[in-house]
C-alpha atoms as a PDB file:
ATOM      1  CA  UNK A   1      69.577  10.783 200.411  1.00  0.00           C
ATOM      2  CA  UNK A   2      69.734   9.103 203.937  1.00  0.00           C
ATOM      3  CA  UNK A   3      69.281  11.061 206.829  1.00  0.00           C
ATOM      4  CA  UNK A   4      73.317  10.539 207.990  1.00  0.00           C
ATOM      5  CA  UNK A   5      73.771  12.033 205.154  1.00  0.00           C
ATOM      6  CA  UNK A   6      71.786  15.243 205.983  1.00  0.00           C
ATOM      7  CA  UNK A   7      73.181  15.412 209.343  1.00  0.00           C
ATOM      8  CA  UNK A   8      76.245  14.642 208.525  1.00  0.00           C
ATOM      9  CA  UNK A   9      78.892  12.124 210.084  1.00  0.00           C
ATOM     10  CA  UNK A  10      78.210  11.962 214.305  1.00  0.00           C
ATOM     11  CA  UNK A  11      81.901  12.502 216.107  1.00  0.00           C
ATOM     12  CA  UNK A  12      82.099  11.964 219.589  1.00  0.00           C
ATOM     13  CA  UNK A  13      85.434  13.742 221.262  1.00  0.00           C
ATOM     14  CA  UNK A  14      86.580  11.267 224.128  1.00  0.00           C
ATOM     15  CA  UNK A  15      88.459  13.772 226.846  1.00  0.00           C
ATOM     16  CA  UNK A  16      90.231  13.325 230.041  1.00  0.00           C
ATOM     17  CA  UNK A  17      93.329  13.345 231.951  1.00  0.00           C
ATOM     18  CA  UNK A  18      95.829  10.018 231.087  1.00  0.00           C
ATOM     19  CA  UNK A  19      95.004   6.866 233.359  1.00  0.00           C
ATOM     20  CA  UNK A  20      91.196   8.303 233.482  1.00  0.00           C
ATOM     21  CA  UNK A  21      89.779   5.430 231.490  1.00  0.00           C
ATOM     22  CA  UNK A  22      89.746   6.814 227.985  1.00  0.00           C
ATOM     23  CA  UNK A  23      91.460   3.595 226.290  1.00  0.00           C
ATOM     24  CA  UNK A  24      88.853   1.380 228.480  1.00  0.00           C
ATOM     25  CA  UNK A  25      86.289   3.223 226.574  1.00  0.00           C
ATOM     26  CA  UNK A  26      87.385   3.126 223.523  1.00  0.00           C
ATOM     27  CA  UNK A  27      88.083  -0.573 223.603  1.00  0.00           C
ATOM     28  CA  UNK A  28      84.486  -1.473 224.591  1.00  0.00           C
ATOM     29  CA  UNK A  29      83.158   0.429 221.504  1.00  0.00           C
ATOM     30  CA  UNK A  30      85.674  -1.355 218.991  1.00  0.00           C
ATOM     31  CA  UNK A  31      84.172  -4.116 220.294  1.00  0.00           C
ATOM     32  CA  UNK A  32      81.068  -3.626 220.607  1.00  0.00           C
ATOM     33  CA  UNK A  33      78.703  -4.985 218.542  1.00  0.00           C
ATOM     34  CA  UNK A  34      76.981  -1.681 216.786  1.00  0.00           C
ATOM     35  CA  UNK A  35      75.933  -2.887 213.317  1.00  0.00           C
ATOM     36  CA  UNK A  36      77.713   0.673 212.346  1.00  0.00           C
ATOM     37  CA  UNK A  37      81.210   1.343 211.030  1.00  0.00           C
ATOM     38  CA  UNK A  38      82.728   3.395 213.325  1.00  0.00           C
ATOM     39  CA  UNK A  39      86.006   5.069 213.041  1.00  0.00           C
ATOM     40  CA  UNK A  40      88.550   5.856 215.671  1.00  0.00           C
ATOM     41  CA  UNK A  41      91.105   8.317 215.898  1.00  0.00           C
ATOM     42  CA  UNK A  42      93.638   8.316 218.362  1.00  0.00           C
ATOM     43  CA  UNK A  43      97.201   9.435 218.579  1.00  0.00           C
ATOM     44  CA  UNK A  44      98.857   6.078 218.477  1.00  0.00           C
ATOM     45  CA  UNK A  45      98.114   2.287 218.301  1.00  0.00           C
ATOM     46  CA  UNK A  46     100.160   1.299 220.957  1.00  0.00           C
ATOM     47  CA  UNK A  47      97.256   2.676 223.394  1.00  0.00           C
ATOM     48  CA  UNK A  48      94.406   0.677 221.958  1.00  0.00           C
ATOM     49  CA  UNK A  49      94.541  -3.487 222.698  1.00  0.00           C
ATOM     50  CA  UNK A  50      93.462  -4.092 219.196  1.00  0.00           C
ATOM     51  CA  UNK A  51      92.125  -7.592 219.631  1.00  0.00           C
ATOM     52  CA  UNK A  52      93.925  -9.729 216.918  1.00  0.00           C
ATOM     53  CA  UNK A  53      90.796 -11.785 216.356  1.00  0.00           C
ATOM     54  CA  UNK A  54      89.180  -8.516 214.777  1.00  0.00           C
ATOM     55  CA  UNK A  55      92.316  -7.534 212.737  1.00  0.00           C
ATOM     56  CA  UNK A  56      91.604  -7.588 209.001  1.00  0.00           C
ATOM     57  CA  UNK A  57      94.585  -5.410 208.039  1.00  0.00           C
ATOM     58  CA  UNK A  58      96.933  -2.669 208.900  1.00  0.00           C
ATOM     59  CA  UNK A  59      99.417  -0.580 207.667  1.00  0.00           C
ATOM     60  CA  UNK A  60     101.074   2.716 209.697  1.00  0.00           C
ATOM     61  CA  UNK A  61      98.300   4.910 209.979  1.00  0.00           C
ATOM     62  CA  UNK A  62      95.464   2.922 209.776  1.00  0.00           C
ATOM     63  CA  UNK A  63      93.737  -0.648 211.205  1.00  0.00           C
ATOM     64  CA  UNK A  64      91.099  -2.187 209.996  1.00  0.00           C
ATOM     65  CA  UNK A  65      88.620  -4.273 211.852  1.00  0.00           C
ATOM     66  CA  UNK A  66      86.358  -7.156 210.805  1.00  0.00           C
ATOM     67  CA  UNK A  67      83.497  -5.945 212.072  1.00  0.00           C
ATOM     68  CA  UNK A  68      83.104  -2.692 210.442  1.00  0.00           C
ATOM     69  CA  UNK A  69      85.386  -0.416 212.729  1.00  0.00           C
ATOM     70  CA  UNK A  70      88.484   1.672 211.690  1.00  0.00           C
ATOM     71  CA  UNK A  71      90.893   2.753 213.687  1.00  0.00           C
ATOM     72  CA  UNK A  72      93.495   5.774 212.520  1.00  0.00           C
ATOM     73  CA  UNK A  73      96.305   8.300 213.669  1.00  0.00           C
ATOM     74  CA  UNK A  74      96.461  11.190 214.213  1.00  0.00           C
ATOM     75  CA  UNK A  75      99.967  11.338 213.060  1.00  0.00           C
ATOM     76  CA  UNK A  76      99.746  13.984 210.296  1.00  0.00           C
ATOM     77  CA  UNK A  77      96.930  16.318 211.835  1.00  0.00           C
ATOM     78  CA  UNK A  78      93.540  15.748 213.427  1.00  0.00           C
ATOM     79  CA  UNK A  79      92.152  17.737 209.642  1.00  0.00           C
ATOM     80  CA  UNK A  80      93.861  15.099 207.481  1.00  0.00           C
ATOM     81  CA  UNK A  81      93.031  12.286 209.146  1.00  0.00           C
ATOM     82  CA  UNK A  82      89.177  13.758 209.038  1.00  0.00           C
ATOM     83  CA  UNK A  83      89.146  14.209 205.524  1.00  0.00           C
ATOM     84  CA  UNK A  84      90.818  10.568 205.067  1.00  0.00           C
ATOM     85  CA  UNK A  85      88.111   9.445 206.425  1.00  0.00           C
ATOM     86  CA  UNK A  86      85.137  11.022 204.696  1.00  0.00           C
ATOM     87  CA  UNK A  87      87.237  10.143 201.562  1.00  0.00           C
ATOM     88  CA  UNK A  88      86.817   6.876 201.954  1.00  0.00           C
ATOM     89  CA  UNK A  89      84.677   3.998 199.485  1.00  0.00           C
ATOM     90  CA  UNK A  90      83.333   2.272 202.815  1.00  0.00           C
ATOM     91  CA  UNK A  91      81.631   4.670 204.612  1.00  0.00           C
ATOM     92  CA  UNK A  92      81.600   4.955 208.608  1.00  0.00           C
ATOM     93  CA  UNK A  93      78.852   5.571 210.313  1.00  0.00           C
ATOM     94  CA  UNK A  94      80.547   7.741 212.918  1.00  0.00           C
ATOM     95  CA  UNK A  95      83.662   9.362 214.150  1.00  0.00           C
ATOM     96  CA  UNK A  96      84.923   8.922 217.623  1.00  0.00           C
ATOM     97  CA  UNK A  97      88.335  10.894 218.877  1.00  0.00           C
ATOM     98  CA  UNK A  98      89.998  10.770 221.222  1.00  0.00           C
ATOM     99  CA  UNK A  99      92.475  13.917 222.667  1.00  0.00           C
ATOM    100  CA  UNK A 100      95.800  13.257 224.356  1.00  0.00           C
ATOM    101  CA  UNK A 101      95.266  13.257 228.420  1.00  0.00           C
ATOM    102  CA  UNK A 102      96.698  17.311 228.421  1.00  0.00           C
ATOM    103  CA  UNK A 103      94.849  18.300 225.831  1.00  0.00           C
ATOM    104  CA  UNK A 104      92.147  21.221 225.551  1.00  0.00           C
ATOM    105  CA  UNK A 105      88.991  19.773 224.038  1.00  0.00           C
ATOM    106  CA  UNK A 106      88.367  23.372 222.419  1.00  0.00           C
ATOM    107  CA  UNK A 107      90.253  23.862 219.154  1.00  0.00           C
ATOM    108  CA  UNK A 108      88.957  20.041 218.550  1.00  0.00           C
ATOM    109  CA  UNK A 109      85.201  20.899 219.103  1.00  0.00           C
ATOM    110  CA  UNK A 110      86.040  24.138 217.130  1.00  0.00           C
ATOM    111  CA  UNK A 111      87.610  21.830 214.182  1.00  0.00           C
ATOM    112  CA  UNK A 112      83.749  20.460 213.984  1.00  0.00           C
ATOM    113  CA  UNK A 113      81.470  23.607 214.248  1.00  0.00           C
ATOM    114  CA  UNK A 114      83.617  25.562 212.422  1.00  0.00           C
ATOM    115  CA  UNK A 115      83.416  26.055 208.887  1.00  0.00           C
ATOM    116  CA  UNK A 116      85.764  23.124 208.340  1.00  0.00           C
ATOM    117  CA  UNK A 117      83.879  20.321 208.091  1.00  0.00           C
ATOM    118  CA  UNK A 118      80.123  21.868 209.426  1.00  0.00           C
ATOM    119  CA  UNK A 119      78.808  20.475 206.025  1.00  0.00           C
ATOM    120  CA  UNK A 120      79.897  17.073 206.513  1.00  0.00           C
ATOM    121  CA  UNK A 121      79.749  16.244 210.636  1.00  0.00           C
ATOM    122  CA  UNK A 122      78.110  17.403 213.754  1.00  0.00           C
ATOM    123  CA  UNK A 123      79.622  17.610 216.992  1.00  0.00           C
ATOM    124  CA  UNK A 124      77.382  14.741 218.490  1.00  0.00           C
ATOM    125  CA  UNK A 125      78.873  15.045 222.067  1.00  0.00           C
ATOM    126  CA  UNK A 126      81.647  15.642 224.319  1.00  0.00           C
ATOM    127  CA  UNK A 127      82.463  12.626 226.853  1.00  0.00           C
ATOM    128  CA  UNK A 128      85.107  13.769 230.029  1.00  0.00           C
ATOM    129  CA  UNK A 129      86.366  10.836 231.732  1.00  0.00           C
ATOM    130  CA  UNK A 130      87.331  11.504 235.680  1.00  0.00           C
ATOM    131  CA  UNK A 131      89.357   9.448 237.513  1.00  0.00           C
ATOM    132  CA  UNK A 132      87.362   9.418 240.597  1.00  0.00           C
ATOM    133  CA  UNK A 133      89.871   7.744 242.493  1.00  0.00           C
ATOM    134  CA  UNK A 134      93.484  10.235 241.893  1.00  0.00           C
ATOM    135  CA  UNK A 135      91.953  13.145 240.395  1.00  0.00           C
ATOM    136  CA  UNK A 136      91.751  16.199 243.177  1.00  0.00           C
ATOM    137  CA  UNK A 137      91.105  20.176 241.931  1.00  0.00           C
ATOM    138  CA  UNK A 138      94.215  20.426 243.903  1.00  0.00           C
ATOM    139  CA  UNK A 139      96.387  18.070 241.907  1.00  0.00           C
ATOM    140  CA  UNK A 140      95.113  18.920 238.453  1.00  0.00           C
ATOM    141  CA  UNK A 141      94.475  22.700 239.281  1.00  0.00           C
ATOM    142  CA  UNK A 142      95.197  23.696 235.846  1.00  0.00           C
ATOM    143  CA  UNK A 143      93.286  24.993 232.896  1.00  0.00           C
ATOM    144  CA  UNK A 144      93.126  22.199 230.981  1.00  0.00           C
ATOM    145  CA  UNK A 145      90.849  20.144 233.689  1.00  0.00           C
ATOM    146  CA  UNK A 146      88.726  23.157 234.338  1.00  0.00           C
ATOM    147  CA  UNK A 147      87.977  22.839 230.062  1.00  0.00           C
ATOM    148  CA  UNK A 148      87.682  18.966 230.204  1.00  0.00           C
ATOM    149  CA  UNK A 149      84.862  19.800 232.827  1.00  0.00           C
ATOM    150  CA  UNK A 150      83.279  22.723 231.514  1.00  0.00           C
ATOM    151  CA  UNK A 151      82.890  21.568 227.975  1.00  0.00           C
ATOM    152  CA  UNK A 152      82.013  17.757 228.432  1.00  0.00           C
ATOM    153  CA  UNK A 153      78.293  17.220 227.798  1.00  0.00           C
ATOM    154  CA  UNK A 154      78.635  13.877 230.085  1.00  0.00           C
ATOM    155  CA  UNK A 155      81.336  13.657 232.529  1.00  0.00           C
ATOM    156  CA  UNK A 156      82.041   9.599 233.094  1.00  0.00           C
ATOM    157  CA  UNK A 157      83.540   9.717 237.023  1.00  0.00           C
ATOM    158  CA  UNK A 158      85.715   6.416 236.611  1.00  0.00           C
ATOM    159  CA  UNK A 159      87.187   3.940 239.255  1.00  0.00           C
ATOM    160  CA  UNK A 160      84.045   4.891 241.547  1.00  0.00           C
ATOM    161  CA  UNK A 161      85.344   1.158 243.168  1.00  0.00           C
ATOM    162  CA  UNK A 162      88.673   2.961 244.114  1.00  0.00           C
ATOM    163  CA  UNK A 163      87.602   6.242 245.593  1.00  0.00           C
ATOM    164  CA  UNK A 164      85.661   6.757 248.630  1.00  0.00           C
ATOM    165  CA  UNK A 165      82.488   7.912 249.164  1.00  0.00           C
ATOM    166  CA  UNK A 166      83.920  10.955 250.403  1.00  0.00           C
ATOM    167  CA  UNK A 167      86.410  11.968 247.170  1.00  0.00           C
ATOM    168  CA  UNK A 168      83.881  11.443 244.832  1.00  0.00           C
ATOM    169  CA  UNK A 169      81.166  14.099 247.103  1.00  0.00           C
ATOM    170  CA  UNK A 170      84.372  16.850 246.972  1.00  0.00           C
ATOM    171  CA  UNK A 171      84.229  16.047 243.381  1.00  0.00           C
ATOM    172  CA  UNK A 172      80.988  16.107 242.466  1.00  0.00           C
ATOM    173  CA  UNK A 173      80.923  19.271 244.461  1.00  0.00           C
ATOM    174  CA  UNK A 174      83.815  20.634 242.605  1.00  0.00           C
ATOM    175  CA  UNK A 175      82.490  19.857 239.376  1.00  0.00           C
ATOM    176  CA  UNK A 176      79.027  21.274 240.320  1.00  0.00           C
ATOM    177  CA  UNK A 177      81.403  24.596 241.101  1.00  0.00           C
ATOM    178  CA  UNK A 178      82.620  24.671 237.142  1.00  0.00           C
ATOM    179  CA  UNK A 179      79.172  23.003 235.582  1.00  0.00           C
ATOM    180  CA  UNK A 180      75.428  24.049 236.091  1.00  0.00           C
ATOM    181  CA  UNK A 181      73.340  20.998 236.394  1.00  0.00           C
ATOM    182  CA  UNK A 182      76.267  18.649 235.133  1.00  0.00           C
ATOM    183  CA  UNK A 183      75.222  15.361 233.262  1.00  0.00           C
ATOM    184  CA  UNK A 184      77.677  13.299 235.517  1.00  0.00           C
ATOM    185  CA  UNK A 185      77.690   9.094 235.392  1.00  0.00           C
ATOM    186  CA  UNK A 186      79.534   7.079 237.806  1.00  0.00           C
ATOM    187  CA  UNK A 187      81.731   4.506 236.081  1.00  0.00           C
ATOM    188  CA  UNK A 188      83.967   1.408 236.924  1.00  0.00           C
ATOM    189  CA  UNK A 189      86.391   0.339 234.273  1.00  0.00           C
ATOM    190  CA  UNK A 190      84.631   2.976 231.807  1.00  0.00           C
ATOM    191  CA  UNK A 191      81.882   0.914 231.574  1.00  0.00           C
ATOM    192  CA  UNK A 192      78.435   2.601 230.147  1.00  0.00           C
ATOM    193  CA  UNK A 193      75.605   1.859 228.164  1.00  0.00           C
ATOM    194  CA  UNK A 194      76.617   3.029 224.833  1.00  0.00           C
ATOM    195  CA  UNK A 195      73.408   4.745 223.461  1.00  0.00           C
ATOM    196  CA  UNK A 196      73.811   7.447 226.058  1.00  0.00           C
ATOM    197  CA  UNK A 197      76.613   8.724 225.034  1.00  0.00           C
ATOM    198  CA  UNK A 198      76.732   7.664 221.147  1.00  0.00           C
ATOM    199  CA  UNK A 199      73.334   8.932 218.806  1.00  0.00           C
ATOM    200  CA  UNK A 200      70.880   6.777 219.053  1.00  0.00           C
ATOM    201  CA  UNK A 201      70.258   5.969 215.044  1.00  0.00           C
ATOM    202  CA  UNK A 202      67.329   8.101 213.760  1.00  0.00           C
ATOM    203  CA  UNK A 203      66.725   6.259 210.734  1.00  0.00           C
ATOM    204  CA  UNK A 204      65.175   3.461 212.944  1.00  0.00           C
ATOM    205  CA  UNK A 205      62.634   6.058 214.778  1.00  0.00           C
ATOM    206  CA  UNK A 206      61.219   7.233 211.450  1.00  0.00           C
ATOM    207  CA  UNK A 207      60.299   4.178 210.134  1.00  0.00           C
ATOM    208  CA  UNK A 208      59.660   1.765 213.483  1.00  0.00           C
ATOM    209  CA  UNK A 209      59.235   3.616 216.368  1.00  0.00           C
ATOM    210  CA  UNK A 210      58.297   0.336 218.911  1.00  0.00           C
ATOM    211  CA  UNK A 211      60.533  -1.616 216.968  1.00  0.00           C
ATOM    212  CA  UNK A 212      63.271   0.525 217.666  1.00  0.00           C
ATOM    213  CA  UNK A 213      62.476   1.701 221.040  1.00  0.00           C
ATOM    214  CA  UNK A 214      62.319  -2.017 222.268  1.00  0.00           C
ATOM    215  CA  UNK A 215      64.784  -3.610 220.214  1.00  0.00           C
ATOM    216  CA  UNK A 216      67.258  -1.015 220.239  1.00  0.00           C
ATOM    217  CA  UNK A 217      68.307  -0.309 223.987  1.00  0.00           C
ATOM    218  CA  UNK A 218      66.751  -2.217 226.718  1.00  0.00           C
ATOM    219  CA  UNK A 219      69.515  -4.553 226.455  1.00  0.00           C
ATOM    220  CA  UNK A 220      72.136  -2.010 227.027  1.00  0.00           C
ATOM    221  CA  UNK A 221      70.411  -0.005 229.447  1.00  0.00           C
ATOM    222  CA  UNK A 222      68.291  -1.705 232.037  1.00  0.00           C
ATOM    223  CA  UNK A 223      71.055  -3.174 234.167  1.00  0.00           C
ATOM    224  CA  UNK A 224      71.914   0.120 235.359  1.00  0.00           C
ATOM    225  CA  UNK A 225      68.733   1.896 235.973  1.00  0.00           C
ATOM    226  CA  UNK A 226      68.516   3.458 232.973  1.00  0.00           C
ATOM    227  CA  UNK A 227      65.441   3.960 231.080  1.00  0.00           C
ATOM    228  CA  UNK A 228      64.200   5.438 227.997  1.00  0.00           C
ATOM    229  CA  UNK A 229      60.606   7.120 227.017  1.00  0.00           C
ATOM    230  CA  UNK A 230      59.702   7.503 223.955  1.00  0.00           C
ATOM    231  CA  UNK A 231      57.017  10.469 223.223  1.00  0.00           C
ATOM    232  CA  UNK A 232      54.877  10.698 219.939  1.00  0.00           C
ATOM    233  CA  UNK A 233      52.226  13.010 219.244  1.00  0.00           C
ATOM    234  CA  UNK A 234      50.581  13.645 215.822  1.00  0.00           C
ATOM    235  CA  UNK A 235      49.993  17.630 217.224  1.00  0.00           C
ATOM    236  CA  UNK A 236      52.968  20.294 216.464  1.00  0.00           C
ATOM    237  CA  UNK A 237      54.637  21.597 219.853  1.00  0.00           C
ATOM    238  CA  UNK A 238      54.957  25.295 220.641  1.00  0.00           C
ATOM    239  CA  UNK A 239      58.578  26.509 219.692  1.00  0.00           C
ATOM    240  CA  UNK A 240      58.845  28.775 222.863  1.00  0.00           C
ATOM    241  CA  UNK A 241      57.171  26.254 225.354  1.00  0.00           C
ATOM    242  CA  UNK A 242      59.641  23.052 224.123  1.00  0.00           C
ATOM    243  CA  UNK A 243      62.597  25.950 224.270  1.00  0.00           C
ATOM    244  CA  UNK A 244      61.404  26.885 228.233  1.00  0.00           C
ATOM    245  CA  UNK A 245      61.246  23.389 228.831  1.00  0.00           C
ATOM    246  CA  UNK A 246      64.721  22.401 227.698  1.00  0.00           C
ATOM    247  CA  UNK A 247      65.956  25.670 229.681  1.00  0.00           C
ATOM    248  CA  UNK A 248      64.320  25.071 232.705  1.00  0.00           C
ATOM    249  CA  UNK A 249      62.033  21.841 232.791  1.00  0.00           C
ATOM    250  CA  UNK A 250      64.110  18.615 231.732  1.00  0.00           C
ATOM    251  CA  UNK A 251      65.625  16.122 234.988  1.00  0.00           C
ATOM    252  CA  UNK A 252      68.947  16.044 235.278  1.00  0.00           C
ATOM    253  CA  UNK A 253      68.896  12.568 234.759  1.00  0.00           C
ATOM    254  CA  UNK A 254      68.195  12.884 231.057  1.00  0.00           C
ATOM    255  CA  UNK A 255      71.544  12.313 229.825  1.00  0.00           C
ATOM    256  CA  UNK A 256      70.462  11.893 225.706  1.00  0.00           C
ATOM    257  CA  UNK A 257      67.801  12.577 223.940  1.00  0.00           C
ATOM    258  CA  UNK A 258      66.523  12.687 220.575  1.00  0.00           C
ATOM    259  CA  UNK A 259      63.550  12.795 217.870  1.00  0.00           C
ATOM    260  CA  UNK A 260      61.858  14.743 215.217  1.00  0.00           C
ATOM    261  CA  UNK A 261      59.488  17.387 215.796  1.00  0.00           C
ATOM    262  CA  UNK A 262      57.398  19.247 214.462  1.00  0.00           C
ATOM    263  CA  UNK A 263      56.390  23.186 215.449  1.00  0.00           C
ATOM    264  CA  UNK A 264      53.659  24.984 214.537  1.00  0.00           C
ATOM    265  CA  UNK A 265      53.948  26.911 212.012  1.00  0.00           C
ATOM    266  CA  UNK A 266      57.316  25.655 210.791  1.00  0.00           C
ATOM    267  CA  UNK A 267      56.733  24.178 207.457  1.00  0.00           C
ATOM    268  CA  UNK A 268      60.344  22.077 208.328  1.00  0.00           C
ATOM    269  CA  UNK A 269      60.668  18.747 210.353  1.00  0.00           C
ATOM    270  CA  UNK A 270      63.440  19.177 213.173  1.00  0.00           C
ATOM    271  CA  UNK A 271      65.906  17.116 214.209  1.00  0.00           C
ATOM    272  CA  UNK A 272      66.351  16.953 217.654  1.00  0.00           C
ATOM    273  CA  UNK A 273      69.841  15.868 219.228  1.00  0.00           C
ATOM    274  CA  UNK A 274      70.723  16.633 223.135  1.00  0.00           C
ATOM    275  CA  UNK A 275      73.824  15.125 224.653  1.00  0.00           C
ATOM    276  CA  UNK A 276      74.071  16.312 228.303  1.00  0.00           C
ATOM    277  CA  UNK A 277      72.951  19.987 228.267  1.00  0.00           C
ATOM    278  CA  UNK A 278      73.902  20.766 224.830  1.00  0.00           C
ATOM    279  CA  UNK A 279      71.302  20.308 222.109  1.00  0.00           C
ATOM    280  CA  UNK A 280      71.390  20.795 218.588  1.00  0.00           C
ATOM    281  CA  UNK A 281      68.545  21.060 216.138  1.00  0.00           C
ATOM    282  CA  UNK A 282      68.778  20.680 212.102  1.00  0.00           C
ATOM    283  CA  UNK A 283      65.908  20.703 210.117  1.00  0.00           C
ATOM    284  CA  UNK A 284      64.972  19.981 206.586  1.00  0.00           C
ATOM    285  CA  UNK A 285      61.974  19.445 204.367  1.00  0.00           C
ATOM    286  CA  UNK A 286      59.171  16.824 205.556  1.00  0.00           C
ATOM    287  CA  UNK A 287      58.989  13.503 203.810  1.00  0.00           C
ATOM    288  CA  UNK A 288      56.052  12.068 204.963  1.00  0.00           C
ATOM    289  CA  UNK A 289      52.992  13.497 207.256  1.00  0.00           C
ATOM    290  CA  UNK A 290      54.306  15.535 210.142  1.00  0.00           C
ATOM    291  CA  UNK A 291      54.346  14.131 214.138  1.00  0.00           C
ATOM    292  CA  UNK A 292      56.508  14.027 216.954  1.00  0.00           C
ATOM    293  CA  UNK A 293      58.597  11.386 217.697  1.00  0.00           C
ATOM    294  CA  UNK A 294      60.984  11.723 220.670  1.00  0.00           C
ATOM    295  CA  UNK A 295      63.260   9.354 222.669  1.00  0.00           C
ATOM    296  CA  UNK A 296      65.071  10.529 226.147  1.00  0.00           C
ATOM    297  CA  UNK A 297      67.202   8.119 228.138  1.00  0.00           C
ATOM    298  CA  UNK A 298      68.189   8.821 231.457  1.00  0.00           C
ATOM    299  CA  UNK A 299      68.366   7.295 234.915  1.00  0.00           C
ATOM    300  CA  UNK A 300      65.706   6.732 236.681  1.00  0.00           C
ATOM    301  CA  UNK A 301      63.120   8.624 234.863  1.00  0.00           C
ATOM    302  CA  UNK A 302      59.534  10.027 235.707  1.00  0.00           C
ATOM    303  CA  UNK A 303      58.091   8.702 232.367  1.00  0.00           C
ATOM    304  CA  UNK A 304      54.535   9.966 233.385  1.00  0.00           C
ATOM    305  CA  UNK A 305      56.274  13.177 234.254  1.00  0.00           C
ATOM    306  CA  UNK A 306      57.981  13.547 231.402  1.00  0.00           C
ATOM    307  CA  UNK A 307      55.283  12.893 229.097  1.00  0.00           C
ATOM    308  CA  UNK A 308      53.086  15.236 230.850  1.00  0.00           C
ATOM    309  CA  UNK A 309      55.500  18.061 230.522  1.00  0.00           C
ATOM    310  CA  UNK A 310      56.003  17.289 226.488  1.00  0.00           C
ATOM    311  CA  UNK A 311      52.212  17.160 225.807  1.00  0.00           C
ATOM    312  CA  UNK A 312      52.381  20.982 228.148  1.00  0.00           C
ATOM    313  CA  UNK A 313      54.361  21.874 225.251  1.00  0.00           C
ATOM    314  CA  UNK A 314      51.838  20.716 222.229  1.00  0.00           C
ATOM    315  CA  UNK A 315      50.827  24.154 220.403  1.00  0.00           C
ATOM    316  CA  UNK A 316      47.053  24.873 221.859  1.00  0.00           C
ATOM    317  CA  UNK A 317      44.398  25.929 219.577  1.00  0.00           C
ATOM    318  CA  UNK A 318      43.693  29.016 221.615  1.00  0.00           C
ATOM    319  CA  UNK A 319      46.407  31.608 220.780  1.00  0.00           C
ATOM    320  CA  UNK A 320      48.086  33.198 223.194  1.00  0.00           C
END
């Protein structure tokens, strides 16, 4: 059994008022080149530019592309359209939606760690796009753009090239107001480098960790200053110590992260998933000899920093 499988199918919810960039993101990930299936939902086609090159075929509720991606409606109920998916004899890789512009992103994330579909997805992270230039707490004083902020693991402020210096400090300050320590990017066009806000495929870290860790992102990353460590350590990490420094020790610029790890005195492998501040840990019986293997990408890292304060967290032989 592969280890998607376990996890179940990654969904991403896409969030933000209408004209913040949502459609500009989802474009670039149709079209990216992910070597995964991935599977859109939105509420209708006419939003996405489906580029006709990549059309394979299409009928009302559902496109398909050549390479690999699906695109679907929402038409008949966010549920449906779910289960439509898993149903399917090609399997995707991963579920993106995205939520009409008014929309409150709760009863969506609900639809994923409720009882629903817990079995079959996990809520892999919440992305709130911000128009940085038109968006004030003023003119969008309403409950629905407090939620967009206060549940987005990443907040995306868009059209940074439109909005002064100025707007985007009273936003950032506003945001700051609704979000402790907020995960926030600064965007133009809703451009970002795709592995921090989509899972970074853990079936590559077990079996090639360099491999992966070179192949994988410095393409995507590097141009804008973001980097990502990789930790390994064939010694177990103290549950309470990795816990402490999640809480209280990990930069603000780590905007992903993810690994396997191993505790002491858990007989279980973890998997490790954090999106913004939210993390989320499965775990499951060991396949081959136990280690640590942890990625984190963020901006501007300390890597010697970082590492230092994992190996604080390796279990010591002297109990406590």
């Amino acid at each position: 059994m592969s280890e998607i499988n376990q996890l179940g199918l990654p969904v991403t919810i896409i969030t933000g008022f209408l004209g913040s960039g949502k459609t500009t993101l989802l474009n670039q990930i149709l079209q990216n080149d992910l070597d995964c299936q991935v599977a859109v939902l939105v509420n209708e086609f006419g939003d996405i530019n489906i580029d006709a090159q990549l059309l394979v075929s299409y009928d009302d509720d559902m496109v398909e592309l050549s390479n690999g991606c699906i695109c679907c409606t929402i038409n008949e109920g966010l549920i449906e359209a779910v289960k439509r998916i898993l149903a399917r004899e090609e399997k995707v890789e991963r579920l993106i939606i995205e939520t009409t512009g008014v929309a409150d992103p709760l009863p969506i994330i609900l639809t994923f760690v409720g009882s629903d579909f817990r079995d079959f997805t996990h809520l892999d992270s919440v992305i709130t796009l911000i128009d940085g230039e038109t968006f004030t707490p003023e003119h969008f004083n309403s409950e629905v753009a407090y939620k967009q902020i206060a549940y987005g693991d990443i907040l995306l402020l868009n059209k940074t090239d439109l909005a002064s210096r100025e707007q985007l400090t009273i936003l950032e300050t506003y945001i700051a107001s609704i979000k402790n320590n907020p995960r926030i990017i600064h965007t133009r066009y809703a451009q970002v480098p795709l592995p921090l806000i989509l899972d970074l495929g853990l079936t590559q870290i077990d079996s090639y960790p360099e491999a992966f860790h070179h192949h994988h992102h410095s393409h995507h990353l590097e141009a804008d200053g973001f980097v990502s460590v990789s930790f390994q350590s064939d010694k177990p990490f103290d549950v309470y110590k990795f816990q402490k420094f999640l809480n209280e020790g990990l930069s603000n610029e780590v905007f992903r992260a993810k690994g396997i790890i191993w505790f002491s005195g858990s007989q279980l492998r973890h998997i490790f998933q954090l999106c913004g501040q939210r993390s989320d840990m499965k775990s499951e019986p060991w396949s081959n000899p136990p280690a640590n293997q942890l990625v984190f990408i963020g901006r501007h890292l300390d890597a010697e920093r970082l590492r230092q304060q994992l190996n604080d967290c390796l279990a010591n032989s002297v109990s406590v």
